[in-house]
N, C-alpha and C. Protein backbone atom coordinates (compact mmCIF):
# COMPACT_ATOMS: atom_id res chain seq x y z
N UNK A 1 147.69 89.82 92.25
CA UNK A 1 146.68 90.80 92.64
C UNK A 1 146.20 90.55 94.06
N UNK A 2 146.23 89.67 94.33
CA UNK A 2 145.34 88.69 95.51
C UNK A 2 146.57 89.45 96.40
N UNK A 3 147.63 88.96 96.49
CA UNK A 3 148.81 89.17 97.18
C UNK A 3 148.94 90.96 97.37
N UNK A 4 149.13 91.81 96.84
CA UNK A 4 148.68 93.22 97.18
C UNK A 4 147.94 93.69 97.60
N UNK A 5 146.20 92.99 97.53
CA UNK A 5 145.60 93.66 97.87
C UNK A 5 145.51 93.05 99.60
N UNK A 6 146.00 91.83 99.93
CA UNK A 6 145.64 91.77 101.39
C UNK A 6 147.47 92.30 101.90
N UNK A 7 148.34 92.64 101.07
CA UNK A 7 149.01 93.54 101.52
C UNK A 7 148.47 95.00 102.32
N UNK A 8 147.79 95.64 101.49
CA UNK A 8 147.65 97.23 101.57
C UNK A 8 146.12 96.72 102.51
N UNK A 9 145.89 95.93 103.16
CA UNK A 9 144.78 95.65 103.81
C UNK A 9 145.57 94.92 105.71
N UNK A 10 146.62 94.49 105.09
CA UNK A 10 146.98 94.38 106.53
C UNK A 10 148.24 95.53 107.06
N UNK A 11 148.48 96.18 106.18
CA UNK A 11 149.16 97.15 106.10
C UNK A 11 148.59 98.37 106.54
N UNK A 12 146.73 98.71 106.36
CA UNK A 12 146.34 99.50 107.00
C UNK A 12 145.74 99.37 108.06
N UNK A 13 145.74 97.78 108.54
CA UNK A 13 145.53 97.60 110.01
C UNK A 13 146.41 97.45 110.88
N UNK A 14 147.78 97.52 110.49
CA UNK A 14 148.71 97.55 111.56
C UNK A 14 148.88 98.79 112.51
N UNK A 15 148.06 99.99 111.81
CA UNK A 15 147.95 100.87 112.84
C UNK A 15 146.80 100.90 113.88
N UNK A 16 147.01 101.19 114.87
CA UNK A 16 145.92 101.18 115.80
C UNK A 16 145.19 102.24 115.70
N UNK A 17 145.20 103.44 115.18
CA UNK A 17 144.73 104.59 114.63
C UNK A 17 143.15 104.11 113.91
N UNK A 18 143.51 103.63 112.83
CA UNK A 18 143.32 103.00 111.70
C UNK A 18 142.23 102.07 112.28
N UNK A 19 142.62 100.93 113.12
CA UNK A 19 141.67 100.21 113.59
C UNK A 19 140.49 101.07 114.53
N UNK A 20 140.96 101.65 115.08
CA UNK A 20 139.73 102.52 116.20
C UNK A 20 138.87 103.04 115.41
N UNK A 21 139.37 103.69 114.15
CA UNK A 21 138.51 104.70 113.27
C UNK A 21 136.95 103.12 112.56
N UNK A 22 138.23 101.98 111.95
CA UNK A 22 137.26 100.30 111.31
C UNK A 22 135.97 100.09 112.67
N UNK A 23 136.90 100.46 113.65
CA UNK A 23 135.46 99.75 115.04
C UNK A 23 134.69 101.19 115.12
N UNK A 24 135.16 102.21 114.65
CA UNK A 24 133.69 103.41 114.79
C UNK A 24 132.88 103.35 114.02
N UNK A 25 133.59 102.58 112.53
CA UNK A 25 132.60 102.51 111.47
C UNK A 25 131.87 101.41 111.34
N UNK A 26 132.58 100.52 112.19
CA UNK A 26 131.51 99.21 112.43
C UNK A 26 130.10 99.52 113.06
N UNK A 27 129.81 100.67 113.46
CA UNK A 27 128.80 101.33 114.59
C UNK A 27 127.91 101.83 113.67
N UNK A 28 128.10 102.06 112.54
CA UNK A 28 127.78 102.89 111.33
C UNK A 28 128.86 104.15 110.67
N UNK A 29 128.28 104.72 109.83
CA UNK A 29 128.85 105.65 109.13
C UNK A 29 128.70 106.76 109.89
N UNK A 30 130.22 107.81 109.28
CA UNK A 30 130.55 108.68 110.31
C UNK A 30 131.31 109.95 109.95
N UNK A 31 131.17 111.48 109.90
CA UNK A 31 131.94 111.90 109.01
C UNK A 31 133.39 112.19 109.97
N UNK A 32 134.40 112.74 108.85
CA UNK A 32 135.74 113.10 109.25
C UNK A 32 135.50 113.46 110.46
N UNK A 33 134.58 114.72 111.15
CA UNK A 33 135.03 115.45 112.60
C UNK A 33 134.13 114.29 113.31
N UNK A 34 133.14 113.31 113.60
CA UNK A 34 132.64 112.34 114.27
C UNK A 34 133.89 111.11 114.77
N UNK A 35 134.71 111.18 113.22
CA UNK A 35 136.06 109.97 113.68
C UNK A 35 136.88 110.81 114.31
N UNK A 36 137.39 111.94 114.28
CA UNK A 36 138.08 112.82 114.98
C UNK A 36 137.83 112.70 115.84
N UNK A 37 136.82 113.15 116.75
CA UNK A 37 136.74 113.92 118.10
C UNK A 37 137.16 112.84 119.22
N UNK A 38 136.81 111.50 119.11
CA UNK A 38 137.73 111.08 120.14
C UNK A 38 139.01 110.90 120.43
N UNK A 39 139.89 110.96 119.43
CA UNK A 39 140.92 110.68 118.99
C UNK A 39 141.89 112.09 119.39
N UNK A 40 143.14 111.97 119.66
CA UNK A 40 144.42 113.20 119.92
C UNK A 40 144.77 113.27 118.86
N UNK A 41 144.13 113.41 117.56
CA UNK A 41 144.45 114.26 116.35
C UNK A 41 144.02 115.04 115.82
N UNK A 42 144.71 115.65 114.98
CA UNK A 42 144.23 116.71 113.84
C UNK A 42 143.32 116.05 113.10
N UNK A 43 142.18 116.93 112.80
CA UNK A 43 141.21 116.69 111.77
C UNK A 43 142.58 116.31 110.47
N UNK A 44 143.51 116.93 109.79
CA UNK A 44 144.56 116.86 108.92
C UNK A 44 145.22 114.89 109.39
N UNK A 45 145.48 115.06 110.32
CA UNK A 45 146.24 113.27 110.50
C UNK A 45 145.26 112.73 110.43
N UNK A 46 143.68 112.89 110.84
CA UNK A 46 142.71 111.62 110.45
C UNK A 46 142.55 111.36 109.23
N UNK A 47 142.46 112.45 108.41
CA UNK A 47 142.19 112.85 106.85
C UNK A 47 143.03 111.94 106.21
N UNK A 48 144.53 111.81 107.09
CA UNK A 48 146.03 111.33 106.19
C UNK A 48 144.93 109.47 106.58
N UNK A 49 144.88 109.04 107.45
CA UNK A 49 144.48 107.59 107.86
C UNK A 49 143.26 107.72 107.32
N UNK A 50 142.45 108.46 107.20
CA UNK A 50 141.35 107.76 106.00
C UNK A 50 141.85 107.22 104.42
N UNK A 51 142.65 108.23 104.32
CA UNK A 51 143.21 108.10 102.55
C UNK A 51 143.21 106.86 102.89
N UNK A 52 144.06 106.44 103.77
CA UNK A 52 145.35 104.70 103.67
C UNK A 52 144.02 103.82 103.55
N UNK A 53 142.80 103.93 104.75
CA UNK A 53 141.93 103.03 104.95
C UNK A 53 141.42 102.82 103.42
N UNK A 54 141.39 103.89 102.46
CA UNK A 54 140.23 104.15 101.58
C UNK A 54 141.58 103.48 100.32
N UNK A 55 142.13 103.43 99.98
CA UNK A 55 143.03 103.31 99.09
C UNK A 55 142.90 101.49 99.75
N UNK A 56 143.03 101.17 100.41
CA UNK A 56 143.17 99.86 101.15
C UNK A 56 141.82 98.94 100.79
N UNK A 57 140.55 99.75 100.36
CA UNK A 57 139.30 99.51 100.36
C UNK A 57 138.55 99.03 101.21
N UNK A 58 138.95 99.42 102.85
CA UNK A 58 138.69 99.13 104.02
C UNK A 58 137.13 100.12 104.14
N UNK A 59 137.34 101.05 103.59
CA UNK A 59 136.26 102.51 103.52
C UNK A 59 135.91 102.85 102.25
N UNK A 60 134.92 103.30 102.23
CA UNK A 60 134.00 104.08 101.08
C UNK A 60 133.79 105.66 101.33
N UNK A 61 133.91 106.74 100.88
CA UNK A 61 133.35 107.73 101.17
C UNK A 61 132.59 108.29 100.10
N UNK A 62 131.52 109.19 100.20
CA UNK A 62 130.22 109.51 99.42
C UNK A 62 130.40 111.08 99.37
N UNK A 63 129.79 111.67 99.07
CA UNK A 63 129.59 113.08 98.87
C UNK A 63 128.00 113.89 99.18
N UNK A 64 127.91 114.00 100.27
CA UNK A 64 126.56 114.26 100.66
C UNK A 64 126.38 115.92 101.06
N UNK A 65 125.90 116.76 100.38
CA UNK A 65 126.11 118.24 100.50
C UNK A 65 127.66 119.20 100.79
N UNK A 66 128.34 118.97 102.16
CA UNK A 66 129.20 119.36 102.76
C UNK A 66 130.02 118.46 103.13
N UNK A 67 129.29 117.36 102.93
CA UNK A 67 130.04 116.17 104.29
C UNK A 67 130.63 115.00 103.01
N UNK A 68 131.40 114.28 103.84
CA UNK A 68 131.76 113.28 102.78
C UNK A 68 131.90 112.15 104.24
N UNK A 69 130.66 111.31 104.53
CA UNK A 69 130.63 110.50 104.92
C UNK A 69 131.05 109.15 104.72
N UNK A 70 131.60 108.48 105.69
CA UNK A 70 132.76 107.29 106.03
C UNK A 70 131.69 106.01 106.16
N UNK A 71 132.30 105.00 105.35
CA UNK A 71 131.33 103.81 105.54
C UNK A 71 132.15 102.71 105.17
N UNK A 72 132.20 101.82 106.26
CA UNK A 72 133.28 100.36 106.38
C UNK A 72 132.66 99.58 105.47
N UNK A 73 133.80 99.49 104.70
CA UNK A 73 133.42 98.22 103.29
C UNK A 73 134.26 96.90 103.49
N UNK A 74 133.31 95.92 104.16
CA UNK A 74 134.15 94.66 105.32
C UNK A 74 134.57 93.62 104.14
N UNK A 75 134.32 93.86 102.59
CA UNK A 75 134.96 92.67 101.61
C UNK A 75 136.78 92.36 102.01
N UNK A 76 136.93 93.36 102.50
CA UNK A 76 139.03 93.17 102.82
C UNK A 76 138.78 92.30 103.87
N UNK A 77 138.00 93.03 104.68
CA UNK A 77 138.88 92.00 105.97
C UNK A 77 138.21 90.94 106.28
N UNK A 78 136.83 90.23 104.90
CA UNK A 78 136.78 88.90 105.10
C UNK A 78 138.03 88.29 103.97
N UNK A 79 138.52 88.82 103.13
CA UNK A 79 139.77 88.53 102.52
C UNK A 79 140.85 88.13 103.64
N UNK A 80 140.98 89.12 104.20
CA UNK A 80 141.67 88.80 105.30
C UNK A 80 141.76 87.47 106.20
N UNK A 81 140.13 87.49 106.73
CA UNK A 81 139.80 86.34 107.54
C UNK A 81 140.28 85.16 106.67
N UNK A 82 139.87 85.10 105.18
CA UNK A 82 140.17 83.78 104.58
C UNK A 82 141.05 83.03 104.68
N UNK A 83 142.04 84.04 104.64
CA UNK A 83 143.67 84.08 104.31
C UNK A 83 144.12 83.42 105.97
N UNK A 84 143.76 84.37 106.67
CA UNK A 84 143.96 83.72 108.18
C UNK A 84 143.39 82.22 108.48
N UNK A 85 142.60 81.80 108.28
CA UNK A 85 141.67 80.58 108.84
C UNK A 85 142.98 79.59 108.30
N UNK A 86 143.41 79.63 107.02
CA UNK A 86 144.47 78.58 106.75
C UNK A 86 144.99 77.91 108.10
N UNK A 87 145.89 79.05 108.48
CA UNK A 87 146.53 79.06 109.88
C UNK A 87 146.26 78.50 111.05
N UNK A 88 144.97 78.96 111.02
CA UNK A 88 144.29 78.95 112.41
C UNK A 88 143.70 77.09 112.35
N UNK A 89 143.36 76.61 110.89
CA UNK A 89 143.82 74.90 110.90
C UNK A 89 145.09 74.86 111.00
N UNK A 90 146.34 75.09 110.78
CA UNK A 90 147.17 74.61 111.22
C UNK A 90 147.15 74.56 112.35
N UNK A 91 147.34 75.41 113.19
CA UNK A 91 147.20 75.87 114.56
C UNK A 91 146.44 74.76 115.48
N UNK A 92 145.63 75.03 114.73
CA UNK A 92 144.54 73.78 115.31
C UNK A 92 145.20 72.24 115.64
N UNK A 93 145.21 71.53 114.22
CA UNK A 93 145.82 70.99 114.38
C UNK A 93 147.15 70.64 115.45
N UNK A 94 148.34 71.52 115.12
CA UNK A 94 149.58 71.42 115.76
C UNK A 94 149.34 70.93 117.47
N UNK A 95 148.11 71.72 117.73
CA UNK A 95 147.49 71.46 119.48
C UNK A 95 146.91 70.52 119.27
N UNK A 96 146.14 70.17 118.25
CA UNK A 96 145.67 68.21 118.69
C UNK A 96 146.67 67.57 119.14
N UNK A 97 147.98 67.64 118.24
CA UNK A 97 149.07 66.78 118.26
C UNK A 97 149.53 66.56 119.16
N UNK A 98 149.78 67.96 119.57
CA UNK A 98 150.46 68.31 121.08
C UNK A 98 149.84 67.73 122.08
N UNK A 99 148.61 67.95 122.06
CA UNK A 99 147.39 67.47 122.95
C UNK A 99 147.23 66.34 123.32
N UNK A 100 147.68 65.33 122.15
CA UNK A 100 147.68 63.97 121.73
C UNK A 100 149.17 63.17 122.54
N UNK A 101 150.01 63.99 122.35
CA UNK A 101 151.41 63.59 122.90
C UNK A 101 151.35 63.55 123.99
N UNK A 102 151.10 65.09 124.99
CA UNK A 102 150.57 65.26 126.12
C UNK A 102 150.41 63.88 127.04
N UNK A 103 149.07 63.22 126.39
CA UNK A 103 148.11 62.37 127.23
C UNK A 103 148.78 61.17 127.38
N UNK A 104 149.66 61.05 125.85
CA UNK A 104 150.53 59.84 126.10
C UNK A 104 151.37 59.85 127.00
N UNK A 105 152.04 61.05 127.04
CA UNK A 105 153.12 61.02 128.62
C UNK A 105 152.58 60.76 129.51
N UNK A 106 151.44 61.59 129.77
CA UNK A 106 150.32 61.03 131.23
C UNK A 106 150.04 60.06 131.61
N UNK A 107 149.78 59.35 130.18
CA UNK A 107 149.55 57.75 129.98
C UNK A 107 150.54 56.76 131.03
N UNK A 108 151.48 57.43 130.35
CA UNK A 108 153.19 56.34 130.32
C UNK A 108 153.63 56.75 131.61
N UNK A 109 153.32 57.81 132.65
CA UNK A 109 154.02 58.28 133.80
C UNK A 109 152.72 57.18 134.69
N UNK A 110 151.12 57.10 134.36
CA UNK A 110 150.59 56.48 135.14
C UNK A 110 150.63 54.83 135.20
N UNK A 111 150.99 54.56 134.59
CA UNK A 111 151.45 53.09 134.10
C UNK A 111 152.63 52.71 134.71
N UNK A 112 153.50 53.69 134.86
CA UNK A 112 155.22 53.40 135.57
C UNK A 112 154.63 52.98 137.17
């Protein structure tokens, strides 16, 4: 389960579409023609990248008279973050090492 759902979560951030719409809603909530209008699309192609966001559980949408307002639901992409940080100790690590080796050459060239 774990494994699908940060599938269909990094799967709907690989578009950059997708992300511009996550950083408008980081600003607050917003309806369909508000995420539109900056964007070179059809009200119809934003509609298609909300589904993905909303199926992804990146977004929430509500039903408010006419409007069906957009609201970033950030539980994925601290899933996300979790999943990443692993890495980012490795990472870490791997540059101590490196870091560590480094100084020894420095060491060993000032010593010669």
């Amino acid at each position: 389960m774990q494994s699908a759902h940060l599938d269909s979560t990094f799967a709907a951030l690989a578009d950059p579409t997708r992300r511009a719409i996550l950083a408008r809603l980081a600003e607050g909530e917003a309806t369909v023609n508000e995420l539109a209008a900056p964007l070179p699309l059809t009200l119809q192609a934003v509609s298609k990248h909300l589904k993905v966001l909303e199926r992804a559980g990146l977004i929430s949408r509500r039903r408010t008279a006419q409007q069906r307002p957009c609201r970033l639901r950030a539980e994925p992409l601290r899933d996300a973050v979790d999943w990443l940080e692993q890495y980012q100790e490795f990472w870490s690590g791997s540059f101590d090492r490196l870091s560590d080796h480094l100084r020894e050459i420095q060491k060993g060239e000032q010593d010669d």
